[in-house]
C-alpha atoms as a PDB file:
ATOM      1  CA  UNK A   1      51.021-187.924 -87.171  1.00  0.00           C
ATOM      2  CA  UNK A   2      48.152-187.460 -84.723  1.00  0.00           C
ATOM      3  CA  UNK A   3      44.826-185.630 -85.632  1.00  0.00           C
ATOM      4  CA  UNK A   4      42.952-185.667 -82.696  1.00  0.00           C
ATOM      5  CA  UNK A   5      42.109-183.135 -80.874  1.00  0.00           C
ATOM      6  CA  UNK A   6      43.461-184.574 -77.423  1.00  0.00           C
ATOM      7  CA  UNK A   7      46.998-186.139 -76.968  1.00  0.00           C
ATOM      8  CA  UNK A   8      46.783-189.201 -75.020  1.00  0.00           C
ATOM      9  CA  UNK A   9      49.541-189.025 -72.070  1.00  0.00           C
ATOM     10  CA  UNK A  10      52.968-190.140 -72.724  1.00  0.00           C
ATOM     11  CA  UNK A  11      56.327-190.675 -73.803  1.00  0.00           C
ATOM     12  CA  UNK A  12      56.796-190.554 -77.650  1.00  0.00           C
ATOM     13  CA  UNK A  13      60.407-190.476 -79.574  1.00  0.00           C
ATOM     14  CA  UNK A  14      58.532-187.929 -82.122  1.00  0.00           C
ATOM     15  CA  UNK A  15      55.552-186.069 -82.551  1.00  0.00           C
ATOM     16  CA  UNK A  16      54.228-184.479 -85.794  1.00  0.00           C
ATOM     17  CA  UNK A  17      50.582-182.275 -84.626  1.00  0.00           C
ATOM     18  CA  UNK A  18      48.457-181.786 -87.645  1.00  0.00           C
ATOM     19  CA  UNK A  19      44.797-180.893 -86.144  1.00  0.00           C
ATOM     20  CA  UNK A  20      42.350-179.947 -88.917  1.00  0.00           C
ATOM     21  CA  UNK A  21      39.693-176.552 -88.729  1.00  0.00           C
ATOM     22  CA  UNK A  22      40.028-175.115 -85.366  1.00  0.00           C
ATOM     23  CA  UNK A  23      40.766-177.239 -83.106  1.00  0.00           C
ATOM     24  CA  UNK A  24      44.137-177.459 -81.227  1.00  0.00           C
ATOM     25  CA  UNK A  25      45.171-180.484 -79.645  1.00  0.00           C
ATOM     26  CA  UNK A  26      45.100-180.528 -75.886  1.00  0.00           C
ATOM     27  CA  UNK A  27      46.620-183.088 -73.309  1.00  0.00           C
ATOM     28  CA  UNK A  28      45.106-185.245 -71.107  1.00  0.00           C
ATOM     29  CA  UNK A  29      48.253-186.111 -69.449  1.00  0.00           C
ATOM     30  CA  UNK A  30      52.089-185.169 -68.652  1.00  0.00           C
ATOM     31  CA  UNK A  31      53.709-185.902 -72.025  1.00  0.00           C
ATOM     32  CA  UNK A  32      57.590-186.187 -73.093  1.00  0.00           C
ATOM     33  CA  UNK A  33      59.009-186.131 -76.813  1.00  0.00           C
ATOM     34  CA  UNK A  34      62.366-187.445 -76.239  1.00  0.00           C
ATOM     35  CA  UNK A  35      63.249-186.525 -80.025  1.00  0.00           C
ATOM     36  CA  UNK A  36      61.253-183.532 -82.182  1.00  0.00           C
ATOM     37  CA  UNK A  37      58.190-182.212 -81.781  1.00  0.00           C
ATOM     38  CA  UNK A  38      57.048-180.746 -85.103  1.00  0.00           C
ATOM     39  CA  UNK A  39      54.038-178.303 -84.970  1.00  0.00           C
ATOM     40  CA  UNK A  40      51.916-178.527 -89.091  1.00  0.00           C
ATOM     41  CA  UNK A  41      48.790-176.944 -87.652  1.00  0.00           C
ATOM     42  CA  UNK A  42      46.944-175.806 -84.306  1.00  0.00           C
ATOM     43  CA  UNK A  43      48.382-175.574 -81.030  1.00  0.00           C
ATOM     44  CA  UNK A  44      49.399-177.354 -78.016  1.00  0.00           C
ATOM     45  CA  UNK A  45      46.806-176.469 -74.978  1.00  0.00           C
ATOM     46  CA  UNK A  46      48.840-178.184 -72.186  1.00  0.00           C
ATOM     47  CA  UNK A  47      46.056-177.376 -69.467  1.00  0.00           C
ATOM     48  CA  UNK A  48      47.050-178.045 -66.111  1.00  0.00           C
ATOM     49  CA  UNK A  49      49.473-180.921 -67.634  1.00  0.00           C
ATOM     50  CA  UNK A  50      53.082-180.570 -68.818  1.00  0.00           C
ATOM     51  CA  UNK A  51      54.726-180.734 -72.270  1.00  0.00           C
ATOM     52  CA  UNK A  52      58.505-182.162 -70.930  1.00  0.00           C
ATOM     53  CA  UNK A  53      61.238-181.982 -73.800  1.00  0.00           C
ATOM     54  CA  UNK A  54      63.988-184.258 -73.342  1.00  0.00           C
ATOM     55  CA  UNK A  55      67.622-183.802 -72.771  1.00  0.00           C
ATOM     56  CA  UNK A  56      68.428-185.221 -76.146  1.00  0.00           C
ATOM     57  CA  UNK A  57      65.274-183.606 -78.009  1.00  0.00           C
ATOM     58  CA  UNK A  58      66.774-180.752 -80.273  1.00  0.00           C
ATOM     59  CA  UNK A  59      64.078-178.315 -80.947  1.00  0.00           C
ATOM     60  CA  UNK A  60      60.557-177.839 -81.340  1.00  0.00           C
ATOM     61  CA  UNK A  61      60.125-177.229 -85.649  1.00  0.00           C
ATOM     62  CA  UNK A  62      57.399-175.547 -87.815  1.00  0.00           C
ATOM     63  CA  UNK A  63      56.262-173.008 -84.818  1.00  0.00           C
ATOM     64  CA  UNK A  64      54.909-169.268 -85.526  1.00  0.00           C
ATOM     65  CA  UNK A  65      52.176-167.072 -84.700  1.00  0.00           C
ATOM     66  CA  UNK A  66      49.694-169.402 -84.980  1.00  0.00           C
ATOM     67  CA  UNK A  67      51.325-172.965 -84.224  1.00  0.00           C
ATOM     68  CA  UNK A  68      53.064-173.292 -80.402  1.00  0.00           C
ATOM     69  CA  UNK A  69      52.352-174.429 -76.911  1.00  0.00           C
ATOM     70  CA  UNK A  70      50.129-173.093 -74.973  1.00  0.00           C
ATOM     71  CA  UNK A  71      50.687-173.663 -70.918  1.00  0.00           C
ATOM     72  CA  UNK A  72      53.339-175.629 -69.061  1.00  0.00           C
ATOM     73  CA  UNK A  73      56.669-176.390 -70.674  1.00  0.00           C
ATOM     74  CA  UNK A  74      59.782-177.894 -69.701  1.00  0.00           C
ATOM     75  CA  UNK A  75      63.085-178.910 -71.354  1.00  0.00           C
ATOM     76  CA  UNK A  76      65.527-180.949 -69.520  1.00  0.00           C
ATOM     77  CA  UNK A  77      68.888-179.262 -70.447  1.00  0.00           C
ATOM     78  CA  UNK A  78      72.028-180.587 -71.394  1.00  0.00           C
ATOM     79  CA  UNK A  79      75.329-179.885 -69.372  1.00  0.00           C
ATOM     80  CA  UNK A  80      77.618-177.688 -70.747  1.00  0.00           C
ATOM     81  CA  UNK A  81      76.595-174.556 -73.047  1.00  0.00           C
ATOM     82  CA  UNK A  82      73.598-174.724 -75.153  1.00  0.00           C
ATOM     83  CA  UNK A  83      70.808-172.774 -76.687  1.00  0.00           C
ATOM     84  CA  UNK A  84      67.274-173.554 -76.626  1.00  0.00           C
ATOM     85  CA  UNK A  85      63.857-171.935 -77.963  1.00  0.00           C
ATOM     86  CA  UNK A  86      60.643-172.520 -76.031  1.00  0.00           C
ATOM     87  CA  UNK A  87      57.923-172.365 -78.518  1.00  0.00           C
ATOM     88  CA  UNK A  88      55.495-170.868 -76.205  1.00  0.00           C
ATOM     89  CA  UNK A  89      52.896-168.585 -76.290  1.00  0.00           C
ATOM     90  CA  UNK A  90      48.736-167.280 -74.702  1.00  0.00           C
ATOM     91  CA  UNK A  91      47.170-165.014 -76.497  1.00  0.00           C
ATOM     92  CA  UNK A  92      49.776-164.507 -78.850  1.00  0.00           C
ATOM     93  CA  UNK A  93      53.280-166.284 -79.654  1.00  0.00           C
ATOM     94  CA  UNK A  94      56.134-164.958 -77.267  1.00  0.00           C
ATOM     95  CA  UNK A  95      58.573-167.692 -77.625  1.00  0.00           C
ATOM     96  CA  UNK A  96      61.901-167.557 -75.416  1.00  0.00           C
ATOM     97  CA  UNK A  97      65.198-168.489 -76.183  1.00  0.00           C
ATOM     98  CA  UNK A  98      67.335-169.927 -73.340  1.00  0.00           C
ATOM     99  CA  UNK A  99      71.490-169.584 -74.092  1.00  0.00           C
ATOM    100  CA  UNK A 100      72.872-171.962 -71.394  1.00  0.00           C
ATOM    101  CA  UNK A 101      77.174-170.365 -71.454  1.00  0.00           C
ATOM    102  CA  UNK A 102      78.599-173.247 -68.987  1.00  0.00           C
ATOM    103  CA  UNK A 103      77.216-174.773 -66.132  1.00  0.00           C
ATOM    104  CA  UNK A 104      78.179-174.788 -62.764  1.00  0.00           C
ATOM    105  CA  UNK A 105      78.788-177.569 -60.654  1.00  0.00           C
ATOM    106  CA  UNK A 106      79.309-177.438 -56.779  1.00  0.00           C
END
């Protein structure tokens, strides 16, 4: 669990964000959570930086109107069909939900 209010840059397997009062946490660097990434309190201010999910990483948990990413987000998706919600938001939560049919290969 980290409770600071910035994220170090990096690659970790999971991620629990717990920040205390008001503060959200905010990175410093391009980050990856190859695993989950589990939002208890505050936000994610990304900044200039990106917040890369993983191929293998199934969701982002515990997001709502007042827990989610704020800034640059990326999810590496898997071949073949598969949904995926990007917990992402500004001013206000307005996640998106990706639903990847088939994929195409040339």
């Amino acid at each position: 669990m980290v409770h600071l209010s910035l994220l170090i840059r990096g690659t970790y397997y999971n991620l629990t964000i717990a920040q205390s009062g008001v503060t959200d946490a905010t990175l410093v660097g391009n980050t990856t959570i190859n695993n989950t990434l589990t939002l208890t309190t505050g936000k994610i201010n990304t900044g200039a930086n990106v917040l890369t999910m993983a191929t293998a990483a199934p969701n982002i948990v515990g997001a709502n109107t007042s827990r989610f990413i704020v800034g640059n987000l990326e999810w590496s998706l898997p071949a073949g069909a598969s949904t995926k919600k990007f917990e992402i938001g500004g001013a206000a939560y307005a996640p998106v939900t990706w639903l990847i049919l088939r994929s195409l290969v040339q």
